[in-house]
C-alpha atoms as a PDB file:
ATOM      1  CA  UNK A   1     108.846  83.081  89.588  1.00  0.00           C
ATOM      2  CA  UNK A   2     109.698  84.477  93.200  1.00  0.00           C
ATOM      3  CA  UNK A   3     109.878  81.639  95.966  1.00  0.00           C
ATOM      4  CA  UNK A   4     107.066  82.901  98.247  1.00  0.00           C
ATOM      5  CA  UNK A   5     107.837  80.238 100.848  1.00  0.00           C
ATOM      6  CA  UNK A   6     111.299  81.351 101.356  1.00  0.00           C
ATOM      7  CA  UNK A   7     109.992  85.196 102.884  1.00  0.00           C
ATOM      8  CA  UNK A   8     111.543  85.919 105.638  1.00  0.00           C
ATOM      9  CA  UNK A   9     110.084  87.795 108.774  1.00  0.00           C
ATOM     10  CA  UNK A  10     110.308  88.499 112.418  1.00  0.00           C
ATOM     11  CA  UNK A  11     108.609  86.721 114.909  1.00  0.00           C
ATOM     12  CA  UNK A  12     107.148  89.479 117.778  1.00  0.00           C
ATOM     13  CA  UNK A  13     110.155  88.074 120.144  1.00  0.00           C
ATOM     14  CA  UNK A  14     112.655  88.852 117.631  1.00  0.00           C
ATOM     15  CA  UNK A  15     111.503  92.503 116.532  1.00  0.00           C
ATOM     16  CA  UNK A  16     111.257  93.080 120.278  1.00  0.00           C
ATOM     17  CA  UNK A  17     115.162  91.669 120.629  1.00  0.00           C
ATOM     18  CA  UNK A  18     115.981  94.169 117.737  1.00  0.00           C
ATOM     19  CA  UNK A  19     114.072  97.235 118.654  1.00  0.00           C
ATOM     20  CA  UNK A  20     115.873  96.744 122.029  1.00  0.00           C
ATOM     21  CA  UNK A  21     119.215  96.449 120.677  1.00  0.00           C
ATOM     22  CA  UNK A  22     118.577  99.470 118.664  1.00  0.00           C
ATOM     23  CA  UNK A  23     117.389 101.305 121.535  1.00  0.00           C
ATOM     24  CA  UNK A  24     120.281 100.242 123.458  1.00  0.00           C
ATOM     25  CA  UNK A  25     122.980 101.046 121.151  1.00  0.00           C
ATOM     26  CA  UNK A  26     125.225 104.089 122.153  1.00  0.00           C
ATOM     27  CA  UNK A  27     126.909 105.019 118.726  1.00  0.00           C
ATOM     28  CA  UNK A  28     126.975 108.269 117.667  1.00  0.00           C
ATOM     29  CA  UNK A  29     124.304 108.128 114.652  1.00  0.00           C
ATOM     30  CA  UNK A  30     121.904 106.225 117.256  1.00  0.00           C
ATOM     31  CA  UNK A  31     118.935 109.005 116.963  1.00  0.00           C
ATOM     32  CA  UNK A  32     119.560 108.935 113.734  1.00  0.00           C
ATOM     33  CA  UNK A  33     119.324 105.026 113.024  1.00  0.00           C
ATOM     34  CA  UNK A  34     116.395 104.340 115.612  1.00  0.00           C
ATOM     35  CA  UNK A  35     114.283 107.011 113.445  1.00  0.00           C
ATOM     36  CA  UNK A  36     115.420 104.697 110.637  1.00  0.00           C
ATOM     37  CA  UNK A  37     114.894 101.585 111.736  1.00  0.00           C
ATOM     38  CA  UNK A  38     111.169 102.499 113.466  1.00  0.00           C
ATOM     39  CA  UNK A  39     109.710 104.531 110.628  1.00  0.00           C
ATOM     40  CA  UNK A  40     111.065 102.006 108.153  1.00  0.00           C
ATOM     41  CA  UNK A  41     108.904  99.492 109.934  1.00  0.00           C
ATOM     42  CA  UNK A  42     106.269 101.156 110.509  1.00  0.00           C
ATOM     43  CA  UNK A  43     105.822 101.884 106.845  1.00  0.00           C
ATOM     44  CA  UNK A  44     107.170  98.560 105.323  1.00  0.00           C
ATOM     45  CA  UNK A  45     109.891 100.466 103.406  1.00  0.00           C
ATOM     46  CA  UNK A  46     112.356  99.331 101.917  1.00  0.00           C
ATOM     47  CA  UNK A  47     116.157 100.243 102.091  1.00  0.00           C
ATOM     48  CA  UNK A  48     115.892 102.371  98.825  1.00  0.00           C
ATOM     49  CA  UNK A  49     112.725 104.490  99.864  1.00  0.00           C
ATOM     50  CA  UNK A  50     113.918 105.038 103.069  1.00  0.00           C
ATOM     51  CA  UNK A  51     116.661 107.536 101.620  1.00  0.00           C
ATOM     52  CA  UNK A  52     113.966 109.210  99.286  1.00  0.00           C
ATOM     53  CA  UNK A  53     112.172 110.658 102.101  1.00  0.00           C
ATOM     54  CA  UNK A  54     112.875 114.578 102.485  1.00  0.00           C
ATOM     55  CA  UNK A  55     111.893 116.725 105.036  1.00  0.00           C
ATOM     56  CA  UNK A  56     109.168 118.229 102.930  1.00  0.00           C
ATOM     57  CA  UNK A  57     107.106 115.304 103.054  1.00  0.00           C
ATOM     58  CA  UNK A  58     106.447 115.458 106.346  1.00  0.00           C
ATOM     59  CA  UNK A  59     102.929 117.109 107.307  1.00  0.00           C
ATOM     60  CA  UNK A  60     103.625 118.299 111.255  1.00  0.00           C
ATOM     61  CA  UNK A  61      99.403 119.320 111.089  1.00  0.00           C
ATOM     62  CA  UNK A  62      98.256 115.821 110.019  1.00  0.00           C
ATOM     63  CA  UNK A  63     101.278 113.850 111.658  1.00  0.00           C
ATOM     64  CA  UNK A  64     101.641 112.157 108.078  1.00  0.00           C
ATOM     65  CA  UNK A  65     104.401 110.995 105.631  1.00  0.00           C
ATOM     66  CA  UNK A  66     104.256 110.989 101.899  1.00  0.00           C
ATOM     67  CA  UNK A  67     106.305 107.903 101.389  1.00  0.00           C
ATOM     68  CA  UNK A  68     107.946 106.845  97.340  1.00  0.00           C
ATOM     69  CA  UNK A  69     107.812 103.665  96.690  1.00  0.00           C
ATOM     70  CA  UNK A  70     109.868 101.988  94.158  1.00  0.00           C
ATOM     71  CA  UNK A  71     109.801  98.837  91.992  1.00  0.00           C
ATOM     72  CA  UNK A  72     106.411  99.465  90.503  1.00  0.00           C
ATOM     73  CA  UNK A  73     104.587 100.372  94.356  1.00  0.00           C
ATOM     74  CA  UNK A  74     102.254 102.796  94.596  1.00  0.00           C
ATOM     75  CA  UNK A  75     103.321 105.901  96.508  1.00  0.00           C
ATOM     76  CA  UNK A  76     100.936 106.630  99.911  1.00  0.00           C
ATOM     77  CA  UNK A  77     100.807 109.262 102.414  1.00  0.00           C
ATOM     78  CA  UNK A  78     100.431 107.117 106.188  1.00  0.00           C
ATOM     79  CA  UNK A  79      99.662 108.814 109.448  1.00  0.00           C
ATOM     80  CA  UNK A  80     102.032 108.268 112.206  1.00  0.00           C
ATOM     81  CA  UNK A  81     100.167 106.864 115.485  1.00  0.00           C
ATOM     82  CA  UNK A  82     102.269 104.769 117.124  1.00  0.00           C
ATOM     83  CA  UNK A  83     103.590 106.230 120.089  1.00  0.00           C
ATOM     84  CA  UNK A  84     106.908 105.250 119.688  1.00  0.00           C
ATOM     85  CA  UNK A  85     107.326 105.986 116.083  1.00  0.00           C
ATOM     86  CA  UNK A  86     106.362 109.517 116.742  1.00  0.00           C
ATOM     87  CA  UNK A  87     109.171 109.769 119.908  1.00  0.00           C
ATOM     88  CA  UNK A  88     111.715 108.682 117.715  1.00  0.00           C
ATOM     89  CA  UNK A  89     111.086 110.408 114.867  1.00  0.00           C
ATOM     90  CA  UNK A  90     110.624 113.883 116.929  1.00  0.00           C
ATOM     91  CA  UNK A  91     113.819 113.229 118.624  1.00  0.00           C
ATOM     92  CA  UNK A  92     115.790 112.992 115.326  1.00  0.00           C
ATOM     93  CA  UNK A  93     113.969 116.148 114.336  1.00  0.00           C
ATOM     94  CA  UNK A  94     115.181 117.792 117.228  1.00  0.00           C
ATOM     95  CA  UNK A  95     118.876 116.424 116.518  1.00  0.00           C
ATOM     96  CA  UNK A  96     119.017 117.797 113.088  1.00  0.00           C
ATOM     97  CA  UNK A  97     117.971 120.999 114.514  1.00  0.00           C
ATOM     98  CA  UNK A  98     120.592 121.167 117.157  1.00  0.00           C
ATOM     99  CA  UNK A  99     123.310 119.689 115.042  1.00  0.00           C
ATOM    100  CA  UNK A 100     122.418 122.189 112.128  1.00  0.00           C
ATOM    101  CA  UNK A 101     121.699 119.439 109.955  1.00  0.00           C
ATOM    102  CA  UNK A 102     119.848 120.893 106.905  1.00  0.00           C
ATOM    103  CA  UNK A 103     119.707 118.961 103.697  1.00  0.00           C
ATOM    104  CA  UNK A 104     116.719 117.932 102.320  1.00  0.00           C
ATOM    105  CA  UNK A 105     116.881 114.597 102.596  1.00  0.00           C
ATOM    106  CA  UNK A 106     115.133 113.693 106.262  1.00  0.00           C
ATOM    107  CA  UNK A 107     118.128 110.630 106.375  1.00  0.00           C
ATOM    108  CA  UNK A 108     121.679 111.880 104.390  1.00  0.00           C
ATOM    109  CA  UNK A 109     124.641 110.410 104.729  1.00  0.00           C
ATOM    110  CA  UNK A 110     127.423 112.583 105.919  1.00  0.00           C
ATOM    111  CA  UNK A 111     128.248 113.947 101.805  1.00  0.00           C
ATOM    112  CA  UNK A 112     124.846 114.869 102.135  1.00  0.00           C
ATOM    113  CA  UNK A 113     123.307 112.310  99.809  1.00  0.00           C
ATOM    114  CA  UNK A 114     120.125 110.145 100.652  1.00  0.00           C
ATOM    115  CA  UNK A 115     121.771 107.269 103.319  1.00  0.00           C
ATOM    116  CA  UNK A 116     122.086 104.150 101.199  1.00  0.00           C
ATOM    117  CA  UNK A 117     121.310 100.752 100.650  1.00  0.00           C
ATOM    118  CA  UNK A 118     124.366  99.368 101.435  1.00  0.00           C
ATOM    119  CA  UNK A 119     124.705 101.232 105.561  1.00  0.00           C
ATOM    120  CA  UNK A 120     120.905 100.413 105.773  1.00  0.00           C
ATOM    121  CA  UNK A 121     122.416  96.734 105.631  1.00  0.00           C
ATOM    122  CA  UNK A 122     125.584  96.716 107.353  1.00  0.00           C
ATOM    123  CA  UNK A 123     123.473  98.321 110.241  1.00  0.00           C
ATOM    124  CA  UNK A 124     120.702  95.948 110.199  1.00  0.00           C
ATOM    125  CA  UNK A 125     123.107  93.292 110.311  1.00  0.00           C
ATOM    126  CA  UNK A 126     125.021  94.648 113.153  1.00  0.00           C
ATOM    127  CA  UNK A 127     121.792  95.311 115.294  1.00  0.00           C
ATOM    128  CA  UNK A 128     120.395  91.592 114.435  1.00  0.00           C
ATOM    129  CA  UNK A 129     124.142  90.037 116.104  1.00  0.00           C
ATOM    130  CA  UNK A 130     123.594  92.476 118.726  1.00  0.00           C
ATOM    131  CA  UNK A 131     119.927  90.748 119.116  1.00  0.00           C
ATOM    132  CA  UNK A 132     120.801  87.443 118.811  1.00  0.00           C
ATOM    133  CA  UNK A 133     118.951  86.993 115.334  1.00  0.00           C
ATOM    134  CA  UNK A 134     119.662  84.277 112.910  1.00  0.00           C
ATOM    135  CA  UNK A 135     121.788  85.417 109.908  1.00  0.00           C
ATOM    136  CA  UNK A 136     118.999  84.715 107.851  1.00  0.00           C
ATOM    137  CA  UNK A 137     116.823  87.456 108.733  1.00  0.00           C
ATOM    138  CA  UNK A 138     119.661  90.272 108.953  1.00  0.00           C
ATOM    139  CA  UNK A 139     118.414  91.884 105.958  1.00  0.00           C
ATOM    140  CA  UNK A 140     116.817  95.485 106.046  1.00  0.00           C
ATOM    141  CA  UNK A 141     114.054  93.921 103.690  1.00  0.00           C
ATOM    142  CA  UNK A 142     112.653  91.748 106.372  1.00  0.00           C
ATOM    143  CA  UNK A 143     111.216  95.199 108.281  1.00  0.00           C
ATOM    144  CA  UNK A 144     109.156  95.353 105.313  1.00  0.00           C
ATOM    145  CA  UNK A 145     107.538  91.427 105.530  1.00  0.00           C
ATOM    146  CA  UNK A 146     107.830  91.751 109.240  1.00  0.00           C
ATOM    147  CA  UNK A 147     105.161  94.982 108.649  1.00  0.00           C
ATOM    148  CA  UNK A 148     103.088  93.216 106.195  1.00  0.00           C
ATOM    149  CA  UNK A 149     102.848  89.774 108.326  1.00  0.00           C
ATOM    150  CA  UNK A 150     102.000  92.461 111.520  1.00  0.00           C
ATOM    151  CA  UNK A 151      99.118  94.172 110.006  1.00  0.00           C
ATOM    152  CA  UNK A 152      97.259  91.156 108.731  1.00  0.00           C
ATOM    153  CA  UNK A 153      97.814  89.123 112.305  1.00  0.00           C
ATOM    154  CA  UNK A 154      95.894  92.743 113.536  1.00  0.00           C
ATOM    155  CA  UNK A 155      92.747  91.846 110.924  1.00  0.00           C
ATOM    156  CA  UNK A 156      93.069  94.355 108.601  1.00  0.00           C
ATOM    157  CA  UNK A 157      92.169  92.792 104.800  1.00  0.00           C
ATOM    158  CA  UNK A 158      93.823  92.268 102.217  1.00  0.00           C
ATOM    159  CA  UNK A 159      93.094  95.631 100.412  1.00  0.00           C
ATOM    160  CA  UNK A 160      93.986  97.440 103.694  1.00  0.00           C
ATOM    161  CA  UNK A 161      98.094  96.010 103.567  1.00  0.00           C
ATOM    162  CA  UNK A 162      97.687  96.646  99.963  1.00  0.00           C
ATOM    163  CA  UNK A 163      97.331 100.439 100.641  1.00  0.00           C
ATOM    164  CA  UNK A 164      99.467 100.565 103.964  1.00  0.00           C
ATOM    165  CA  UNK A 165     102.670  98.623 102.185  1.00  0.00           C
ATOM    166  CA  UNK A 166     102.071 100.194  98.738  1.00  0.00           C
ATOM    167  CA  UNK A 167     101.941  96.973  96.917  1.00  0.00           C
ATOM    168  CA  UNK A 168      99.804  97.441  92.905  1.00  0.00           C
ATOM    169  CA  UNK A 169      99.427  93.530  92.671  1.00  0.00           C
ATOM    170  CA  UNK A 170      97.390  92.669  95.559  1.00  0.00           C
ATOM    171  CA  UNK A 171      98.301  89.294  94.592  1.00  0.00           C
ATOM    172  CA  UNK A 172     101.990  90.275  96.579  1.00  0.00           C
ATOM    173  CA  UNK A 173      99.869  91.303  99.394  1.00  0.00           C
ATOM    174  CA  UNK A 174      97.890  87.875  99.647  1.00  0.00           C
ATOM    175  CA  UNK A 175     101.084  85.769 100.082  1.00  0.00           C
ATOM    176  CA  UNK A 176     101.325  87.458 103.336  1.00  0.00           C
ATOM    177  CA  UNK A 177      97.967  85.740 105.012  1.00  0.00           C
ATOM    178  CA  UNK A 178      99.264  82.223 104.716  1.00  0.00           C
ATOM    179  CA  UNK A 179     101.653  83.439 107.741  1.00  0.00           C
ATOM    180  CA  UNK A 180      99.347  84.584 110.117  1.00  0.00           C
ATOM    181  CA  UNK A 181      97.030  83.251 113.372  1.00  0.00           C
ATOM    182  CA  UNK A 182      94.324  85.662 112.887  1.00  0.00           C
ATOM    183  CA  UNK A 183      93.050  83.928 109.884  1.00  0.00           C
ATOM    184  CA  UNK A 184      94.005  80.845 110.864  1.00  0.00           C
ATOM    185  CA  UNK A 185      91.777  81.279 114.324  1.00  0.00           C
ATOM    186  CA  UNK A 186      88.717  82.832 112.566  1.00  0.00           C
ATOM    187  CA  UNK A 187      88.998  79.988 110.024  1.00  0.00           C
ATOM    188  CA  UNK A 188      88.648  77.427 113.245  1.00  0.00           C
ATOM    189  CA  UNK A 189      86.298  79.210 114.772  1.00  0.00           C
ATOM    190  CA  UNK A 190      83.991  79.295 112.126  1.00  0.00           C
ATOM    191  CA  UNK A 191      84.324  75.273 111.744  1.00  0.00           C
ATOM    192  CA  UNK A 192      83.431  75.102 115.337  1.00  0.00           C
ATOM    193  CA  UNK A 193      80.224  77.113 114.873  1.00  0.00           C
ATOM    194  CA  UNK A 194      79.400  74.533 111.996  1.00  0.00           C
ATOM    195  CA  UNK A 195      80.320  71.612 114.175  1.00  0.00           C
ATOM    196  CA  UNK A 196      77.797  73.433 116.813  1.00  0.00           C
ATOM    197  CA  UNK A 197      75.028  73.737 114.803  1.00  0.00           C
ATOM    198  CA  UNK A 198      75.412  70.799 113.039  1.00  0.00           C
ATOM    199  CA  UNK A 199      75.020  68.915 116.396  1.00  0.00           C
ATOM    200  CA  UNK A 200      72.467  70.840 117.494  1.00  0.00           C
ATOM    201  CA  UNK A 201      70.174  69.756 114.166  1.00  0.00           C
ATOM    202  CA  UNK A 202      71.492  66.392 114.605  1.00  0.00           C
ATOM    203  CA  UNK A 203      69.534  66.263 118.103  1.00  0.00           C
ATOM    204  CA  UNK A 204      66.968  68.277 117.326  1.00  0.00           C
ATOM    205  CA  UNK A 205      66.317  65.662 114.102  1.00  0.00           C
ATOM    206  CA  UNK A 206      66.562  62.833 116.571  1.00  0.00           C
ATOM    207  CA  UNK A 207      64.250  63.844 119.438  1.00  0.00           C
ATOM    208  CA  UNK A 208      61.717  65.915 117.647  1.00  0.00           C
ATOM    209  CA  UNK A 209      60.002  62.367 117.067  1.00  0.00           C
ATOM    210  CA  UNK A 210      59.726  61.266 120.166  1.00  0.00           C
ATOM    211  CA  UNK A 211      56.482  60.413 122.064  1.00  0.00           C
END
């Protein structure tokens, strides 16, 4: 059985540190990789469904994605509203155009297959040194708990990551709650309501006698 304590995920601070080192980086596949690394996050993919995306699945109308999943996920179509998503994807679109880059695949590699696995984590380790992020969270995967983590800290429910990450067995998608505030805070501040009204009974019981 899979050690659910031992998920790994990025604290806001550290996706901001990585997102900036991305952003900062001057190599010459840098459209290319921040399009990567933001849509990847975005969507919770991993490293292998990031190279099955092709330029075909991208609905310019709707501003939407038809994403594969892999590993017994469900496939979803997500809408793209984050500001800075958009940007980056747009300006890789643009790049292909100019640089006459037309294979199918929205990320090849440069023998025109689907970028894999294996640069997806060499790069994600060399952003995370360039960040300053602990060896243990240099993995491409982490993106995809870092997502999951996100959108239940925002109050979405459980069936709501379930759709947005692609998980079948919502039962992968509840291990994510234990990590956040949001449930953590409503949790409190429904005990405090019950410590209110409890001691508002408690006086009410003790004075309503009085003469």
């Amino acid at each position: 059985m899979y050690d659910y304590s031992k998920i790994k995920y990025l604290y806001p601070y550290e996706k901001k540190a990585l997102f900036r080192a991305i952003d900062l980086n001057t190599s010459k596949y840098q459209v290319r990789n921040k399009a990567i690394f933001y849509l990847a996050e975005y969507a919770g993919l991993r490293a292998s469904e990031v190279g099955l995306i092709q330029v075909s699945d991208i609905n310019p109308d709707t501003n939407e994605i038809f994403f594969r999943r892999l590993k017994n996920s469900k496939s979803n179509r997500l809408r793209i509203i984050d500001d800075a998503v958009a940007s980056a994807l747009q300006d890789y679109l643009d790049y292909r155009r100019i640089n006459s880059i037309y294979s199918e695949f929205l990320f090849p590699s440069q023998k025109g297959n689907p970028i894999s696995r294996k640069t997806l984590d060499q790069l994600t380790k060399a952003y995370c040194r360039l960040a300053g992020l602990p060896d243990a969270k240099a993995h491409f995967h982490v993106l995809k708990h870092t997502r999951a983590v996100e959108l239940a800290d925002l109050g979405l429910d459980t069936k709501e990551v379930q759709f947005w990450i692609g998980h079948r067995n919502i039962a992968n998608t509840e291990i994510y709650l234990q990590f956040t505030t949001t449930q953590q805070n409503t949790l409190y501040q429904k005990m405090e309501q019950l410590r209110m009204s409890q001691a508002t009974n408690s006086f009410y019981i003790k004075n309503q006698f009085r003469i």
